[in-house]
C-alpha atoms as a PDB file:
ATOM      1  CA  UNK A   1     -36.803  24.817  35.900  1.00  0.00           C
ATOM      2  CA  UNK A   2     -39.116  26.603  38.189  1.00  0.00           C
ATOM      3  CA  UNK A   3     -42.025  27.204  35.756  1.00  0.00           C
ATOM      4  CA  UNK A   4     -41.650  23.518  34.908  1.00  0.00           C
ATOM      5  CA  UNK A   5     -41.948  22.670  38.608  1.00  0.00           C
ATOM      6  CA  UNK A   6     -44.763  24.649  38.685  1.00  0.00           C
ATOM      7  CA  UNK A   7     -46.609  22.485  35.561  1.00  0.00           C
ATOM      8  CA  UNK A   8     -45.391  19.304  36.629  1.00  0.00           C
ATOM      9  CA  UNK A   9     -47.537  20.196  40.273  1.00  0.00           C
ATOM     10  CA  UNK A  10     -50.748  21.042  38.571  1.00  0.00           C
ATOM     11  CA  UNK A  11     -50.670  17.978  36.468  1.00  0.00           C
ATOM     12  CA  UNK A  12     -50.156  16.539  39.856  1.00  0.00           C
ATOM     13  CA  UNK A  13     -53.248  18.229  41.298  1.00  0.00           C
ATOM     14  CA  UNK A  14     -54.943  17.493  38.393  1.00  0.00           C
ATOM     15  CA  UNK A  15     -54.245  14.094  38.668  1.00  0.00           C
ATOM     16  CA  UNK A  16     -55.434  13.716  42.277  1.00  0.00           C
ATOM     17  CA  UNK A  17     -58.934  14.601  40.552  1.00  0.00           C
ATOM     18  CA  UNK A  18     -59.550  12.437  38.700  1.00  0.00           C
ATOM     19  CA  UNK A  19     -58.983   9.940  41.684  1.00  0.00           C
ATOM     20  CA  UNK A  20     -60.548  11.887  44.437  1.00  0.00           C
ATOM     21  CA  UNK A  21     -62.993  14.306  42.693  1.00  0.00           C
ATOM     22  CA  UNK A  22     -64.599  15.223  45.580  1.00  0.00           C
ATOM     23  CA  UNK A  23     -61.669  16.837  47.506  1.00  0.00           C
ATOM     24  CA  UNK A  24     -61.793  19.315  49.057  1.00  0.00           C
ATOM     25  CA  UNK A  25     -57.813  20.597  49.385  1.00  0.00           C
ATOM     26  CA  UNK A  26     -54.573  19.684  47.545  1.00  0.00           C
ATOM     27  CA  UNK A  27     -52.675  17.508  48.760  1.00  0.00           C
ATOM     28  CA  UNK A  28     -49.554  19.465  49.544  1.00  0.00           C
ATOM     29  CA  UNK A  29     -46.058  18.719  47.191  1.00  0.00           C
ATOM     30  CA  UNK A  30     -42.587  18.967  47.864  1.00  0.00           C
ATOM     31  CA  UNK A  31     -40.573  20.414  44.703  1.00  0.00           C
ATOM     32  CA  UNK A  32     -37.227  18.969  44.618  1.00  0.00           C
ATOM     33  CA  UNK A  33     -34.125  19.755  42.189  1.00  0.00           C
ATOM     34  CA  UNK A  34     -31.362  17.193  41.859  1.00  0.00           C
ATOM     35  CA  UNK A  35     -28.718  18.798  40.087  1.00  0.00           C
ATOM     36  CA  UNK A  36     -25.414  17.016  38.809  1.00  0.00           C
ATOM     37  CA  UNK A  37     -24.694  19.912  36.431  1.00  0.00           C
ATOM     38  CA  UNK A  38     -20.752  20.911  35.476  1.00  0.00           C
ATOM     39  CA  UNK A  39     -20.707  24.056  37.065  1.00  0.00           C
ATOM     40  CA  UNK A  40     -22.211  24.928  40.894  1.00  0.00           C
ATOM     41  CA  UNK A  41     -26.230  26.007  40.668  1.00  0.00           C
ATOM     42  CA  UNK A  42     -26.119  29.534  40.246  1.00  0.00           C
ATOM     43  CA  UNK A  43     -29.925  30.338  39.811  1.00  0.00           C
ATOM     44  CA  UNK A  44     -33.212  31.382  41.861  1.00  0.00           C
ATOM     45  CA  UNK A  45     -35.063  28.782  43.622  1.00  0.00           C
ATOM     46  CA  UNK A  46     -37.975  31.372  44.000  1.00  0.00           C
ATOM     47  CA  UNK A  47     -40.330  31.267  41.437  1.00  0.00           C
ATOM     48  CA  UNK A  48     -41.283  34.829  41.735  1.00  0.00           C
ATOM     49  CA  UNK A  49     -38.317  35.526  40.776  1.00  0.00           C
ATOM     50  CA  UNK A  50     -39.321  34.756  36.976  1.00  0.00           C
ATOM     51  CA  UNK A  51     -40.845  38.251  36.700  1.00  0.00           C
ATOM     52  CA  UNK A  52     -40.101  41.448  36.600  1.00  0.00           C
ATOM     53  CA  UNK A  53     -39.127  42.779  40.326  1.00  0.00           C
ATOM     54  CA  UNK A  54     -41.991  45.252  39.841  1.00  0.00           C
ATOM     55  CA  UNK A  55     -44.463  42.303  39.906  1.00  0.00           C
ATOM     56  CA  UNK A  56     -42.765  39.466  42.624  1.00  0.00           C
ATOM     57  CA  UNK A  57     -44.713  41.062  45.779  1.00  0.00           C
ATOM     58  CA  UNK A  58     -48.389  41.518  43.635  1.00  0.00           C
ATOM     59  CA  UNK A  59     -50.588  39.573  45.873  1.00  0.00           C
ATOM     60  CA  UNK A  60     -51.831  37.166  42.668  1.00  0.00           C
ATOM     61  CA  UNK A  61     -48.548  35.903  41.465  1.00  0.00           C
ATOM     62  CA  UNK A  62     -47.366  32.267  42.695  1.00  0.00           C
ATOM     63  CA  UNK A  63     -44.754  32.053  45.770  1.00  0.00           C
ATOM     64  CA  UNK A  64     -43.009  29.109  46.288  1.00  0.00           C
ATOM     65  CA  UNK A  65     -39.294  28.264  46.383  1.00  0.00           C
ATOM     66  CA  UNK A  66     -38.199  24.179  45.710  1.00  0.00           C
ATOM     67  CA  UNK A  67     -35.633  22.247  47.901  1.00  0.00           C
ATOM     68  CA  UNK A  68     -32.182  22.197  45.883  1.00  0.00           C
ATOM     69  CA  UNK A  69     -29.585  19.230  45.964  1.00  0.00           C
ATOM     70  CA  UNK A  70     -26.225  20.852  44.080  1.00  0.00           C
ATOM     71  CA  UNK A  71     -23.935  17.513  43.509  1.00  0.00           C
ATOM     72  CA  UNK A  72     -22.373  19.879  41.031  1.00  0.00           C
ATOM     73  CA  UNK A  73     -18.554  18.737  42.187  1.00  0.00           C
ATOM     74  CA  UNK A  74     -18.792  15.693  43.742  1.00  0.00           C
ATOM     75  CA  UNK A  75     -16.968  12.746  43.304  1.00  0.00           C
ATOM     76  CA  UNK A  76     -18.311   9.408  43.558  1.00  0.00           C
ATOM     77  CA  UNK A  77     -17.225   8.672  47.037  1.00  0.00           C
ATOM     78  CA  UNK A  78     -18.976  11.790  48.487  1.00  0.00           C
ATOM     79  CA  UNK A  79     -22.439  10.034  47.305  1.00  0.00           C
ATOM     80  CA  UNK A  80     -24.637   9.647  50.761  1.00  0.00           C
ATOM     81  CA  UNK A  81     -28.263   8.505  51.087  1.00  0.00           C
ATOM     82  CA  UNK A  82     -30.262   4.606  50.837  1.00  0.00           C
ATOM     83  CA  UNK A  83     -28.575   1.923  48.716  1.00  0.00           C
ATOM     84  CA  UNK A  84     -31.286   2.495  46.106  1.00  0.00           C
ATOM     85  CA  UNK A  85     -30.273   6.324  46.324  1.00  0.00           C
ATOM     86  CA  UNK A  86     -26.559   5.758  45.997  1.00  0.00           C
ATOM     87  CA  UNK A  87     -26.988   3.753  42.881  1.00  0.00           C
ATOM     88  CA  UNK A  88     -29.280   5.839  40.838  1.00  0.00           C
ATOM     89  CA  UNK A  89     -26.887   9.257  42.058  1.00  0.00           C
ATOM     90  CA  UNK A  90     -23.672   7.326  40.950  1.00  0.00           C
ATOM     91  CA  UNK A  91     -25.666   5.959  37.479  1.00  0.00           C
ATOM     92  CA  UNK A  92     -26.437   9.875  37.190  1.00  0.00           C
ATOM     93  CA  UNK A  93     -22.376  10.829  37.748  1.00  0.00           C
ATOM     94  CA  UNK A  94     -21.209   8.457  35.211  1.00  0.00           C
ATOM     95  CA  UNK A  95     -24.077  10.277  32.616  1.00  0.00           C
ATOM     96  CA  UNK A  96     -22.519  13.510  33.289  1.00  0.00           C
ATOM     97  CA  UNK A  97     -19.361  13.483  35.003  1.00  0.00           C
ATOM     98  CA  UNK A  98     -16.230  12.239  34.576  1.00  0.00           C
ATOM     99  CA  UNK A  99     -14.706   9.721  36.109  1.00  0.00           C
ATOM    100  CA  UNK A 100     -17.221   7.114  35.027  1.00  0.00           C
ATOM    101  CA  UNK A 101     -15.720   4.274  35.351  1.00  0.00           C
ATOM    102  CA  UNK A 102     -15.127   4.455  39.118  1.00  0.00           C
ATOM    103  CA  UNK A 103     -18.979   5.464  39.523  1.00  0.00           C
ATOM    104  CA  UNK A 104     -19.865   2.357  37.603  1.00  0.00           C
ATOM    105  CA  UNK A 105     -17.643   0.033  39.889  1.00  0.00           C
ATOM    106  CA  UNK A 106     -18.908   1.449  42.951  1.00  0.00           C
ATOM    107  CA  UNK A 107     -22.739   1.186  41.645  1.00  0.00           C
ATOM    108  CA  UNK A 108     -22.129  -2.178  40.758  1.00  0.00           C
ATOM    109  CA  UNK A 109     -21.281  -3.053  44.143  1.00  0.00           C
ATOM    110  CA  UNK A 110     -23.909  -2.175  45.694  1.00  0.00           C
ATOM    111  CA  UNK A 111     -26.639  -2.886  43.243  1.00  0.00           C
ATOM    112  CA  UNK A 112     -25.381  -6.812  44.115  1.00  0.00           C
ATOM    113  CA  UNK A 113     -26.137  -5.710  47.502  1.00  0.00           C
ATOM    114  CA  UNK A 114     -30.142  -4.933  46.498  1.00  0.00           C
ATOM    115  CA  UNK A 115     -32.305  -7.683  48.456  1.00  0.00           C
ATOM    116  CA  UNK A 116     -34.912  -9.455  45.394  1.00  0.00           C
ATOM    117  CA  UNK A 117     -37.938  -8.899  47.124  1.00  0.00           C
ATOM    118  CA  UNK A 118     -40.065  -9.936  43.859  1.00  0.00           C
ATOM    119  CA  UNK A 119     -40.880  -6.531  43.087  1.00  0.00           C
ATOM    120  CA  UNK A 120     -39.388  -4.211  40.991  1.00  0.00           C
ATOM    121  CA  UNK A 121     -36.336  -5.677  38.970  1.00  0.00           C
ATOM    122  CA  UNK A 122     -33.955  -3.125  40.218  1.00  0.00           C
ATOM    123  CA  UNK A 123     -30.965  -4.494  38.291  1.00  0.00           C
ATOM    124  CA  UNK A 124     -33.028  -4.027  34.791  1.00  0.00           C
ATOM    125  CA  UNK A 125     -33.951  -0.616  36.084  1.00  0.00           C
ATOM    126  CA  UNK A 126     -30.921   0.537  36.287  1.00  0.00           C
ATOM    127  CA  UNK A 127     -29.279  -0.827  33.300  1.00  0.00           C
ATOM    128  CA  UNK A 128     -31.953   0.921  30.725  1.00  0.00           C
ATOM    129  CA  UNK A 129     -30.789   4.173  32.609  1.00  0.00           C
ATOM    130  CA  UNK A 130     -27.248   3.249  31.591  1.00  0.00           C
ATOM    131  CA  UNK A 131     -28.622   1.926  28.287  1.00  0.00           C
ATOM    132  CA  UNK A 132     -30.011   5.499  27.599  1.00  0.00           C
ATOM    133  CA  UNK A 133     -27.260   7.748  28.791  1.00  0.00           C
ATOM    134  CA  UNK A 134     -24.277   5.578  28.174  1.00  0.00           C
ATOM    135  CA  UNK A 135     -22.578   4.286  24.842  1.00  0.00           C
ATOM    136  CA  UNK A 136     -23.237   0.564  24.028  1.00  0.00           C
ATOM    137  CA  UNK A 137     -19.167  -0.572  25.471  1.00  0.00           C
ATOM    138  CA  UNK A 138     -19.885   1.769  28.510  1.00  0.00           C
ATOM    139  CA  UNK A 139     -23.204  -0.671  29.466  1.00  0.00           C
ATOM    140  CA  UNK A 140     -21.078  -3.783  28.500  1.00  0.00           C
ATOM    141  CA  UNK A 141     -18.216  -3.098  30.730  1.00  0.00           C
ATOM    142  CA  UNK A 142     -21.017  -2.560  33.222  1.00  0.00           C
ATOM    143  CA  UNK A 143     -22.952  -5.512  33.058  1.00  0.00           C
ATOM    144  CA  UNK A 144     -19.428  -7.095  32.894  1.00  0.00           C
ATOM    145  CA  UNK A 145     -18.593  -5.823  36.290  1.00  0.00           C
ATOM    146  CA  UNK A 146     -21.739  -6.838  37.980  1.00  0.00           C
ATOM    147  CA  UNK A 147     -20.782 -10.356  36.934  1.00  0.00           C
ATOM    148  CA  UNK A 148     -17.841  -9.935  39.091  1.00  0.00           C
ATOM    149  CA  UNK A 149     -20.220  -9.199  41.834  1.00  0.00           C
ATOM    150  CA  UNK A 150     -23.617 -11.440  41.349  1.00  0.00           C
ATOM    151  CA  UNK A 151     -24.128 -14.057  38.652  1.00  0.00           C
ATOM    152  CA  UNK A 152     -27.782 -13.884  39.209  1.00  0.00           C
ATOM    153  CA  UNK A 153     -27.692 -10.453  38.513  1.00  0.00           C
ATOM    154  CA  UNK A 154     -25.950 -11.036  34.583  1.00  0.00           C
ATOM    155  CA  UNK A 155     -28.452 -13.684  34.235  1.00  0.00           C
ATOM    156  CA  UNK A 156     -30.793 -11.336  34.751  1.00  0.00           C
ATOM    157  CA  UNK A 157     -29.723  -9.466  32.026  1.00  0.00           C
ATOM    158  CA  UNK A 158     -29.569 -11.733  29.480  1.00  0.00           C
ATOM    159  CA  UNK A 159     -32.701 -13.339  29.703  1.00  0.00           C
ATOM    160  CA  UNK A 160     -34.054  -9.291  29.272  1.00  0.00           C
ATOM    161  CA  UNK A 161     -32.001  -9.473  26.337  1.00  0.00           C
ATOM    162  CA  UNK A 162     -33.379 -12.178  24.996  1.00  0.00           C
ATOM    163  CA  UNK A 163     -37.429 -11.507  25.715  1.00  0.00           C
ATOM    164  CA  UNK A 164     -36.613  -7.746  24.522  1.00  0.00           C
ATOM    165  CA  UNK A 165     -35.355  -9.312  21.050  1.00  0.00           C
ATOM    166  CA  UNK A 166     -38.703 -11.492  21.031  1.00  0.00           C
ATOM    167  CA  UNK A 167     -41.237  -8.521  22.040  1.00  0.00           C
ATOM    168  CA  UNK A 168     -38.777  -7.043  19.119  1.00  0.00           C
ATOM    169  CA  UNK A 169     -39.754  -9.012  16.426  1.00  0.00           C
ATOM    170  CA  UNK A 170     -43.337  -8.485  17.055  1.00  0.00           C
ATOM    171  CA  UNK A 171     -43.610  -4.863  17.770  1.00  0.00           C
ATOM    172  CA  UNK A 172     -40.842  -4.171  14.696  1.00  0.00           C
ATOM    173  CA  UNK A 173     -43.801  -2.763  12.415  1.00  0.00           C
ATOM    174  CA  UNK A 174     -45.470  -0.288  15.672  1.00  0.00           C
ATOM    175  CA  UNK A 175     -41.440   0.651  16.324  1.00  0.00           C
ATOM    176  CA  UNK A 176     -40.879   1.378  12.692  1.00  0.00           C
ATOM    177  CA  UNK A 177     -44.017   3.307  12.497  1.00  0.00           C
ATOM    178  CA  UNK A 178     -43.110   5.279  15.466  1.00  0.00           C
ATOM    179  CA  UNK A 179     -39.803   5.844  14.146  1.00  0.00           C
ATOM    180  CA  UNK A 180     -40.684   7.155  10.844  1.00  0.00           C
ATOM    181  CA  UNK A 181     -43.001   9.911  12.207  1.00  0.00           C
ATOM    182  CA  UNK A 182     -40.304  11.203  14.864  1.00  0.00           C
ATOM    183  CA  UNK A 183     -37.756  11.323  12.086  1.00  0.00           C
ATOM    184  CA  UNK A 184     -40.346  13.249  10.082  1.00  0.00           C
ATOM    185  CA  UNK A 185     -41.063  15.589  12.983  1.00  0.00           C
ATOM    186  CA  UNK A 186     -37.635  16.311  13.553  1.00  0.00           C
ATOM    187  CA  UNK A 187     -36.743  16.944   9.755  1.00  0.00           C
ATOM    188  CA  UNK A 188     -39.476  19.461   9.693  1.00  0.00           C
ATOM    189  CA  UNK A 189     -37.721  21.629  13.100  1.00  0.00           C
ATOM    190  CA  UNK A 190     -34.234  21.258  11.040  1.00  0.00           C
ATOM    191  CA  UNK A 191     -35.435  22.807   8.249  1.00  0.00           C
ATOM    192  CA  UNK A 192     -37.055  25.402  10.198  1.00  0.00           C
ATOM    193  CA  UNK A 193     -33.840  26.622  11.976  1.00  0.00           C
ATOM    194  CA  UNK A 194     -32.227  26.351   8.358  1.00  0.00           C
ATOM    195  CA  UNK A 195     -33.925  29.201   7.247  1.00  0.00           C
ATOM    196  CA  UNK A 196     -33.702  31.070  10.414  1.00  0.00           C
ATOM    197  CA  UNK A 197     -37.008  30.773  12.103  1.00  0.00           C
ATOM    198  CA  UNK A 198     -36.321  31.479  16.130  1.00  0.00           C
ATOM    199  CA  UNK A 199     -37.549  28.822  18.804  1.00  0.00           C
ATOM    200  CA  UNK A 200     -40.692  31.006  20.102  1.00  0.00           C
ATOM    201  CA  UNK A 201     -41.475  30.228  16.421  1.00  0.00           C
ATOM    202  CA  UNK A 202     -41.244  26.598  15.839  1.00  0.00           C
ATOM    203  CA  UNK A 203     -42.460  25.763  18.985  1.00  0.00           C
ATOM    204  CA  UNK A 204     -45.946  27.522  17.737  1.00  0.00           C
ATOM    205  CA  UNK A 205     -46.189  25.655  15.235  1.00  0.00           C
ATOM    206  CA  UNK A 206     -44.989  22.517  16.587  1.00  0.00           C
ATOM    207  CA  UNK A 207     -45.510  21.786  20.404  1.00  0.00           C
ATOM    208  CA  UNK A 208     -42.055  21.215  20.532  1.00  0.00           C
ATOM    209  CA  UNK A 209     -39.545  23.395  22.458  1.00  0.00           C
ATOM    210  CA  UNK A 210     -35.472  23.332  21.833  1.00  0.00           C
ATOM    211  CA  UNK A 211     -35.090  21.070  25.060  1.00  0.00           C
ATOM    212  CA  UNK A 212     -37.946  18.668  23.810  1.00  0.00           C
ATOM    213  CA  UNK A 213     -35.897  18.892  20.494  1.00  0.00           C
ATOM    214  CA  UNK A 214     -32.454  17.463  21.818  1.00  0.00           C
ATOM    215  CA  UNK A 215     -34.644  14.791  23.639  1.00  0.00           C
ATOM    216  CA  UNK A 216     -36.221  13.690  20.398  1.00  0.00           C
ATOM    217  CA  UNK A 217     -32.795  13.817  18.722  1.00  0.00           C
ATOM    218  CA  UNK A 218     -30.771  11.526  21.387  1.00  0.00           C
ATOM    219  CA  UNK A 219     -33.959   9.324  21.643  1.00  0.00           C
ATOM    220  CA  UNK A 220     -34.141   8.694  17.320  1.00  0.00           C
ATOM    221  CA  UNK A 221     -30.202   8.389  17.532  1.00  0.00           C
ATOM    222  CA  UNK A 222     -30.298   5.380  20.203  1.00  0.00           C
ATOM    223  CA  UNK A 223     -33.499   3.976  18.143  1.00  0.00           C
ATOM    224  CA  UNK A 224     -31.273   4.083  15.358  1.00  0.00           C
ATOM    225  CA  UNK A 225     -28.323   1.789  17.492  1.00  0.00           C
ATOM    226  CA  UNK A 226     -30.871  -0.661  18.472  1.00  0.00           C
ATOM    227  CA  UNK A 227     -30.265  -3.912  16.155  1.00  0.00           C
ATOM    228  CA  UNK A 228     -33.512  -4.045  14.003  1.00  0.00           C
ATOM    229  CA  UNK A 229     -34.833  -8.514  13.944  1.00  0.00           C
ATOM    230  CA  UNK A 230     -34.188 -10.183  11.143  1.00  0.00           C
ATOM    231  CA  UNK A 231     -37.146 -10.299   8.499  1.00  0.00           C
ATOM    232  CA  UNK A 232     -38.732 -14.132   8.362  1.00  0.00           C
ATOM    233  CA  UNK A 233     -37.957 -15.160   4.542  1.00  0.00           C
ATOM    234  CA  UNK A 234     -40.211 -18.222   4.718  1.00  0.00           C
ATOM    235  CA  UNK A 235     -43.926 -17.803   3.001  1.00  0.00           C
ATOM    236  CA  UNK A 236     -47.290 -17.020   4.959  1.00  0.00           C
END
């Protein structure tokens, strides 16, 4: 987690660049970990702490330590912070934790609480988190519950549905396409730990490391779930 801290701030830097090339400092960055793991946080939060103990003190290496939230424990009750905050922490217990239903009912109360200000659709956001850590019933009972709270906000929803099966039936062939390739790509790395090849190995030769793997793999599966439009029998 640290080393990827430490890549996602350069592309930061980076970034600022290309929008302010003539800087002259970086603009400083505050590395946060959210944790909701099983078990309490048990690692480092310096990143010198990588290396070897010889080499943590050497004058050249990166020092820097991130800011650590451990929710590892919590129920859904001890959630604290901005309405916005509360909802996306409780969305995040129900994707890990157990109980979820009682993190769902409490989210959807206070999502019906979120003031439309025109801007972001906060309601949509958070239901394509629950779409993509959640099984299909788990999102229905959800939007069910929200209906409870705010019609508008099940309204909402369905009229998503609906454009997303629209936008569906014209980016099918890009989707398909898309598909194809990442279940080609991910055929190749199963074969590849079939005949015993170790992960420094296949992610040489692929770009792709074992966490990237498992991303790809619960990303094709809920590709796979989503209900493919209907092909247009009539002649062009």
């Amino acid at each position: 987690m640290r080393f990827r801290l430490l890549k996602y701030m350069c592309r930061m830097w980076d970034e600022t660049f290309r929008k302010y090339p003539t800087q002259e400092a970086l603009p400083p960055i505050l590395p946060l970990v959210f944790y909701q793991g099983e078990t309490k946080w048990n690692y480092s939060t310096q990143f010198a702490d990588l290396l070897p103990e010889i080499a943590r003190d050497w004058s050249f290496i990166p020092q820097f330590s991130h800011l650590l939230v451990d929710q590892s424990g919590i129920g859904p009750e001890a959630v604290r912070g901005g309405l916005k905050a509360k909802i996306m922490q409780l969305l995040m217990l129900a994707a890990f934790h157990e109980p979820i239903q009682e993190a769902l009912t409490l989210a959807a109360e206070l999502l019906a609480q979120v003031p439309h200000t025109g801007g972001i659709n906060y309601e949509m956001f958070f239901v394509v988190y629950l779409a993509a850590t959640q099984k299909r019933q788990t999102v229905v009972e959800f939007v069910e519950t929200l209906g409870d709270y705010t019609m508008g906000v099940r309204n909402a929803i369905l009229t998503a549905a609906e454009e997303w099966k629209q936008e569906g039936e014209l980016k099918g062939r890009v989707e398909g396409r898309v598909e194809g390739r990442m279940e080609a790509k991910l055929e190749v790395i199963e074969n590849l730990l079939k005949i015993g090849l170790d992960w420094p190995l296949i992610e040489h030769a692929t770009g792709i490391n074992q966490e990237r793997f498992q991303e790809l793999k619960r990303l094709f599966a809920l590709m796979q779930q989503v209900p493919k439009p209907p092909t247009d029998p009539s002649p062009k």
